[in-house]
C-alpha atoms as a PDB file:
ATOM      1  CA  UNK A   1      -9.219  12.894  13.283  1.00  0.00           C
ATOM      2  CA  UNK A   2      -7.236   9.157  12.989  1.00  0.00           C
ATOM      3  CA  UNK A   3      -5.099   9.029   9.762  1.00  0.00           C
ATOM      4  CA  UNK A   4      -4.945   5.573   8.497  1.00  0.00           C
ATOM      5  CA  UNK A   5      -2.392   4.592   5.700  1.00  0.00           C
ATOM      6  CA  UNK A   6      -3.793   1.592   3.892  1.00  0.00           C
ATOM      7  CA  UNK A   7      -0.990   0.082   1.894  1.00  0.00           C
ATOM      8  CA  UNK A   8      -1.870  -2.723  -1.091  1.00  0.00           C
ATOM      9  CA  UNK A   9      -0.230  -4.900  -3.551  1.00  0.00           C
ATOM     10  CA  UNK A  10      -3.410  -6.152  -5.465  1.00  0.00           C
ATOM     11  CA  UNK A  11      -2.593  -9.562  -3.907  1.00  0.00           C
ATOM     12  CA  UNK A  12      -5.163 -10.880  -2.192  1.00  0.00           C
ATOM     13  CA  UNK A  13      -3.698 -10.813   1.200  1.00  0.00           C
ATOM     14  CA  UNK A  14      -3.356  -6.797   0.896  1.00  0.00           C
ATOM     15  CA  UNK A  15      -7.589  -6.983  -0.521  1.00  0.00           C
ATOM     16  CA  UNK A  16      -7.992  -8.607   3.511  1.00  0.00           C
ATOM     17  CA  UNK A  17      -6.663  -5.813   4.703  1.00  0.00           C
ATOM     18  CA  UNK A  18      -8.778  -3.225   3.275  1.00  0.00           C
ATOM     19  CA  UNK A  19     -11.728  -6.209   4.441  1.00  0.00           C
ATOM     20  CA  UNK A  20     -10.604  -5.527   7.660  1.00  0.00           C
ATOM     21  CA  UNK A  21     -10.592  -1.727   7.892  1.00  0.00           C
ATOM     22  CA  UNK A  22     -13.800  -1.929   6.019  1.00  0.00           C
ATOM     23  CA  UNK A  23     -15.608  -4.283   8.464  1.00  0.00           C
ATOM     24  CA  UNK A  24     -14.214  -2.177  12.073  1.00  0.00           C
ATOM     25  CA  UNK A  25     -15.026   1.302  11.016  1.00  0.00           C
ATOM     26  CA  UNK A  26     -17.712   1.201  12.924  1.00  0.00           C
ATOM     27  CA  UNK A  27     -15.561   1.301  16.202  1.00  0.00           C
ATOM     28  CA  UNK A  28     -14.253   4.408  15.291  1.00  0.00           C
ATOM     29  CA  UNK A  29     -16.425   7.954  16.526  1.00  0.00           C
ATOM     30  CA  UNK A  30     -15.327   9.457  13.591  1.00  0.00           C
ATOM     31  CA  UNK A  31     -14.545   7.644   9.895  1.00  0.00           C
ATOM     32  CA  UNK A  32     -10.595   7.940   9.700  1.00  0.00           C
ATOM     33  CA  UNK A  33      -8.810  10.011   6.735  1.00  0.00           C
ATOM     34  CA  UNK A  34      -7.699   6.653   4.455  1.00  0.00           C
ATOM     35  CA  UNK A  35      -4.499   6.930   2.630  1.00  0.00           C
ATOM     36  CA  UNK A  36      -4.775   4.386  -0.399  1.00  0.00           C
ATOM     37  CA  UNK A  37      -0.938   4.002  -1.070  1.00  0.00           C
ATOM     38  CA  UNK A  38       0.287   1.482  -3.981  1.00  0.00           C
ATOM     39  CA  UNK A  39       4.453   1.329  -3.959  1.00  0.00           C
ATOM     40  CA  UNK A  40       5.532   0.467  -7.818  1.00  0.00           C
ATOM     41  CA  UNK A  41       9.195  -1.445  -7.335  1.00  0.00           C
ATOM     42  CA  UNK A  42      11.106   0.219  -9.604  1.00  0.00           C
ATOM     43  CA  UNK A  43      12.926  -1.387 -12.726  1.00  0.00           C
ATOM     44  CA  UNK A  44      16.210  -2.335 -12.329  1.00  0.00           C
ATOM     45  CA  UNK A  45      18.563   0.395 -13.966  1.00  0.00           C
ATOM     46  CA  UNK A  46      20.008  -0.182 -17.097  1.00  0.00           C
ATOM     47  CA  UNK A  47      19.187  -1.275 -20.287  1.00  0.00           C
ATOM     48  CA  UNK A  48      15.554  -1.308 -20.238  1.00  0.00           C
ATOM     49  CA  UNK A  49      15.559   2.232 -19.406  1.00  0.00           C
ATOM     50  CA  UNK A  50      17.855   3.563 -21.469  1.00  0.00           C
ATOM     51  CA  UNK A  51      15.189   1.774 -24.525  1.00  0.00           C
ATOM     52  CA  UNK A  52      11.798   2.506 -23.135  1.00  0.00           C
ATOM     53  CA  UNK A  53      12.615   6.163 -22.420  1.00  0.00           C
ATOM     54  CA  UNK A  54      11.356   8.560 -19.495  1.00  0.00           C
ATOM     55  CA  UNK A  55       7.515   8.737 -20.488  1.00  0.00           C
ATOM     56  CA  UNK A  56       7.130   5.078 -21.487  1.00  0.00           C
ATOM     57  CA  UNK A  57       8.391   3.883 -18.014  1.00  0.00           C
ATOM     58  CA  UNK A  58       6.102   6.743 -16.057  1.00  0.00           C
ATOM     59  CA  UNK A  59       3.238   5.581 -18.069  1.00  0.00           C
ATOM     60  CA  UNK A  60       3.836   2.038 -17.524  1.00  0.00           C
ATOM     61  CA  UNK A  61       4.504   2.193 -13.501  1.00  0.00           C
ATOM     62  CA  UNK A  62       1.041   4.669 -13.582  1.00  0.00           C
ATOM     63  CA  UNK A  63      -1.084   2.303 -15.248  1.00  0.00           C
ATOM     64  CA  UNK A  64       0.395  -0.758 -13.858  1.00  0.00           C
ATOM     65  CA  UNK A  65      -0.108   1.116 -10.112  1.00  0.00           C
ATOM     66  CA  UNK A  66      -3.719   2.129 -11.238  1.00  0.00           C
ATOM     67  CA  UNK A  67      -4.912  -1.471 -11.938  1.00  0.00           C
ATOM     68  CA  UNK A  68      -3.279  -2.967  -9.048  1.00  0.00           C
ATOM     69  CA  UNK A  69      -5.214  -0.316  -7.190  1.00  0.00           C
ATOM     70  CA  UNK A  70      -8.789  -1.123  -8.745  1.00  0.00           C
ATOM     71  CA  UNK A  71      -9.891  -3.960  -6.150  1.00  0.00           C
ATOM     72  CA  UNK A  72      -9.008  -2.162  -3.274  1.00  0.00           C
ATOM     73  CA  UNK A  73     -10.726   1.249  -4.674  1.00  0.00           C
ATOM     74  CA  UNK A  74     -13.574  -1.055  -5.685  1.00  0.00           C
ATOM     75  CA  UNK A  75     -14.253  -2.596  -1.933  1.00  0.00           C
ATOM     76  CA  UNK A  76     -13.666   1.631  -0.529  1.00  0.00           C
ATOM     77  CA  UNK A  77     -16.244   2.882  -2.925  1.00  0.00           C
ATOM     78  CA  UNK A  78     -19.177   0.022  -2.400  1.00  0.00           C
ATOM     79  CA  UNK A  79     -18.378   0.258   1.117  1.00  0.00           C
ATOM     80  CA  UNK A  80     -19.015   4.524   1.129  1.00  0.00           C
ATOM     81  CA  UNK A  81     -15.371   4.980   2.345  1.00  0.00           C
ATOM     82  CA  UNK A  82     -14.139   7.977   1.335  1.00  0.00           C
ATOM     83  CA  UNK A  83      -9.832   7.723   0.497  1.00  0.00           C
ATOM     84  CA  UNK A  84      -7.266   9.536  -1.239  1.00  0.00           C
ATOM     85  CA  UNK A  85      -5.299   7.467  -3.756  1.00  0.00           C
ATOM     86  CA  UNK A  86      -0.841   7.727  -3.540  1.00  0.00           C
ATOM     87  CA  UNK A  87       1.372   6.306  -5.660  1.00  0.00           C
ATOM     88  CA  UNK A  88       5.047   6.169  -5.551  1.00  0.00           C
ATOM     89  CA  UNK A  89       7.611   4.187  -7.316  1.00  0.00           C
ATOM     90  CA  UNK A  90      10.732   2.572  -4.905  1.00  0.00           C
ATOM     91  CA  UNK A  91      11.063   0.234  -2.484  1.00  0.00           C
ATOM     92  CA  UNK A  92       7.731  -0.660  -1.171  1.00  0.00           C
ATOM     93  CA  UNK A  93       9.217  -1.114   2.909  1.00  0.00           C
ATOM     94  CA  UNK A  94      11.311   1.908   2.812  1.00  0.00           C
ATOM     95  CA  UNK A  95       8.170   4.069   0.933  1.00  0.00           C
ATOM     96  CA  UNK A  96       5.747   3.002   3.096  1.00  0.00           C
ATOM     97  CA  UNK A  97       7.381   3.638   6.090  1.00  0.00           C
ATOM     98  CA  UNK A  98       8.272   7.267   4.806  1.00  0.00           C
ATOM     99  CA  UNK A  99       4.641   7.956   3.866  1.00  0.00           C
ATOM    100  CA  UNK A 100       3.297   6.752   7.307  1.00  0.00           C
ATOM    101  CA  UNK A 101       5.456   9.295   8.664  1.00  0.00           C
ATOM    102  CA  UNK A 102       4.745  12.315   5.892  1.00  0.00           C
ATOM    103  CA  UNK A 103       1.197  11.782   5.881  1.00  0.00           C
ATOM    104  CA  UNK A 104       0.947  12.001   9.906  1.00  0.00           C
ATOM    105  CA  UNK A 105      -0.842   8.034   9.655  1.00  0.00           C
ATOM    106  CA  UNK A 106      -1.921   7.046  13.110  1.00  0.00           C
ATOM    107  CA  UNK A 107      -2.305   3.399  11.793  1.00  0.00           C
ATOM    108  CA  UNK A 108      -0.693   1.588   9.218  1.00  0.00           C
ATOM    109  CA  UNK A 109      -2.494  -1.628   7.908  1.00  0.00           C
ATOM    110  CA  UNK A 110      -0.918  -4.079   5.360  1.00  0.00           C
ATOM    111  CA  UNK A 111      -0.956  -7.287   4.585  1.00  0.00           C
ATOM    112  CA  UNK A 112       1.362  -9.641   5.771  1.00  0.00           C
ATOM    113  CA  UNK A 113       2.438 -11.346   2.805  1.00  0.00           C
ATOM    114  CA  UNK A 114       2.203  -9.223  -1.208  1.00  0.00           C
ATOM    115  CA  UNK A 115       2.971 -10.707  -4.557  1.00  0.00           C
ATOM    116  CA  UNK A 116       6.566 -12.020  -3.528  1.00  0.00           C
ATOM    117  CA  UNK A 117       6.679 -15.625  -4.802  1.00  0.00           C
ATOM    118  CA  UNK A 118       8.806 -16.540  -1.285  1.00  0.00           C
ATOM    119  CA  UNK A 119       6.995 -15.465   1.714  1.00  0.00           C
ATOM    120  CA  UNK A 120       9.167 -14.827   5.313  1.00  0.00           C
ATOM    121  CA  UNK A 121       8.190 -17.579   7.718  1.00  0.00           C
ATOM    122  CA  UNK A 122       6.443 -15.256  10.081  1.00  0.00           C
ATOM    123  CA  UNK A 123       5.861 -12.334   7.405  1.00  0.00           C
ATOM    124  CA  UNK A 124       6.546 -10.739   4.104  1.00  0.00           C
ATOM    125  CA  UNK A 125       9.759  -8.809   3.408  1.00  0.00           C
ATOM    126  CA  UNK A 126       7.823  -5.940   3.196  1.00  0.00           C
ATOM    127  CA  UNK A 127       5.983  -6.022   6.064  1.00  0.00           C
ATOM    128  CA  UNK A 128       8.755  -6.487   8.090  1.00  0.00           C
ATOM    129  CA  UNK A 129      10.732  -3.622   6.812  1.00  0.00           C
ATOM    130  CA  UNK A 130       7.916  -1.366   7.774  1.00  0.00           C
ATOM    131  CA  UNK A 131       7.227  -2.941  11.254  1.00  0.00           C
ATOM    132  CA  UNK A 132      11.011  -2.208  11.772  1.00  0.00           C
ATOM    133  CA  UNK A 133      11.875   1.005   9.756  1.00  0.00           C
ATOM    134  CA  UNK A 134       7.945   3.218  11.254  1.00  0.00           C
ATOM    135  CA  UNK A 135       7.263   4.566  14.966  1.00  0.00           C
ATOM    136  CA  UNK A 136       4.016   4.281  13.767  1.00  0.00           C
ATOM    137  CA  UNK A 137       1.746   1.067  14.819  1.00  0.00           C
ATOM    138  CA  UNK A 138       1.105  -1.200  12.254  1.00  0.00           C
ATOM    139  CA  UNK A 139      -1.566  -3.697  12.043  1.00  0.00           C
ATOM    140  CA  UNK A 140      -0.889  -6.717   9.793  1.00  0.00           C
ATOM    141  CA  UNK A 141      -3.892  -8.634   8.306  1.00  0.00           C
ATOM    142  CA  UNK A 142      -2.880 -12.537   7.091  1.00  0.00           C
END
């Protein structure tokens, strides 16, 4: 069975990926595991951790995770397609790459440009860090 690892941002460039994967499932004999993977970038060490404190700043990169994940969860579920949610806190690239790899993905789709308020001239930082640091194929959607 394919493995897909489906990677978002809640931009809307990462909701045209999950478009895309929902629109060509159909050329697939068999509907493909989906990995729904959200990477949190962390907060900078220092003094904002040492005053929100362990649980406030696991709380806050959950629930901040869980509503960037809502769009793309709500396009999976009116579209039937079954996924299992991840969510990791680090730097998105270097996490995605290492969950393509964990999670035995087949395909990793992305989009090419996230949040960041300065996008690469070809593609996103992130983006490229994957495409360089995975073996494993990755399709970017613009």
């Amino acid at each position: 069975m394919l493995n897909f690892l489906l990677a978002v941002d809640g931009s809307a460039c990462s909701l045209r990926a999950v478009d895309h994967l929902i629109s060509r499932l159909s050329w697939y004999r068999e509907v493909p595991t989906v990995h729904l993977l959200y990477v949190h970038p962390p907060i900078p060490d220092g003094r904002v951790q040492r005053h929100l404190g362990h649980e406030t700043l696991e709380r806050y990169y959950r629930e901040d995770s869980v509503e960037r994940l809502e769009a793309a969860e709500a396009k999976l579920k009116a579209a039937g397609v079954a996924y299992q949610r991840h969510i990791h806190v680090g730097q998105p690239g270097a996490v995605i790459a290492h969950q393509a790899a964990e999670l035995g993905a087949d395909l990793v789709l992305l989009g090419s440009h996230g949040w960041s308020a300065i996008a690469g001239a070809v593609m996103g930082s992130v983006a490229t860090r994957v495409v360089h640091e995975t073996t494993v194929p990755v399709l970017l959607v613009k």
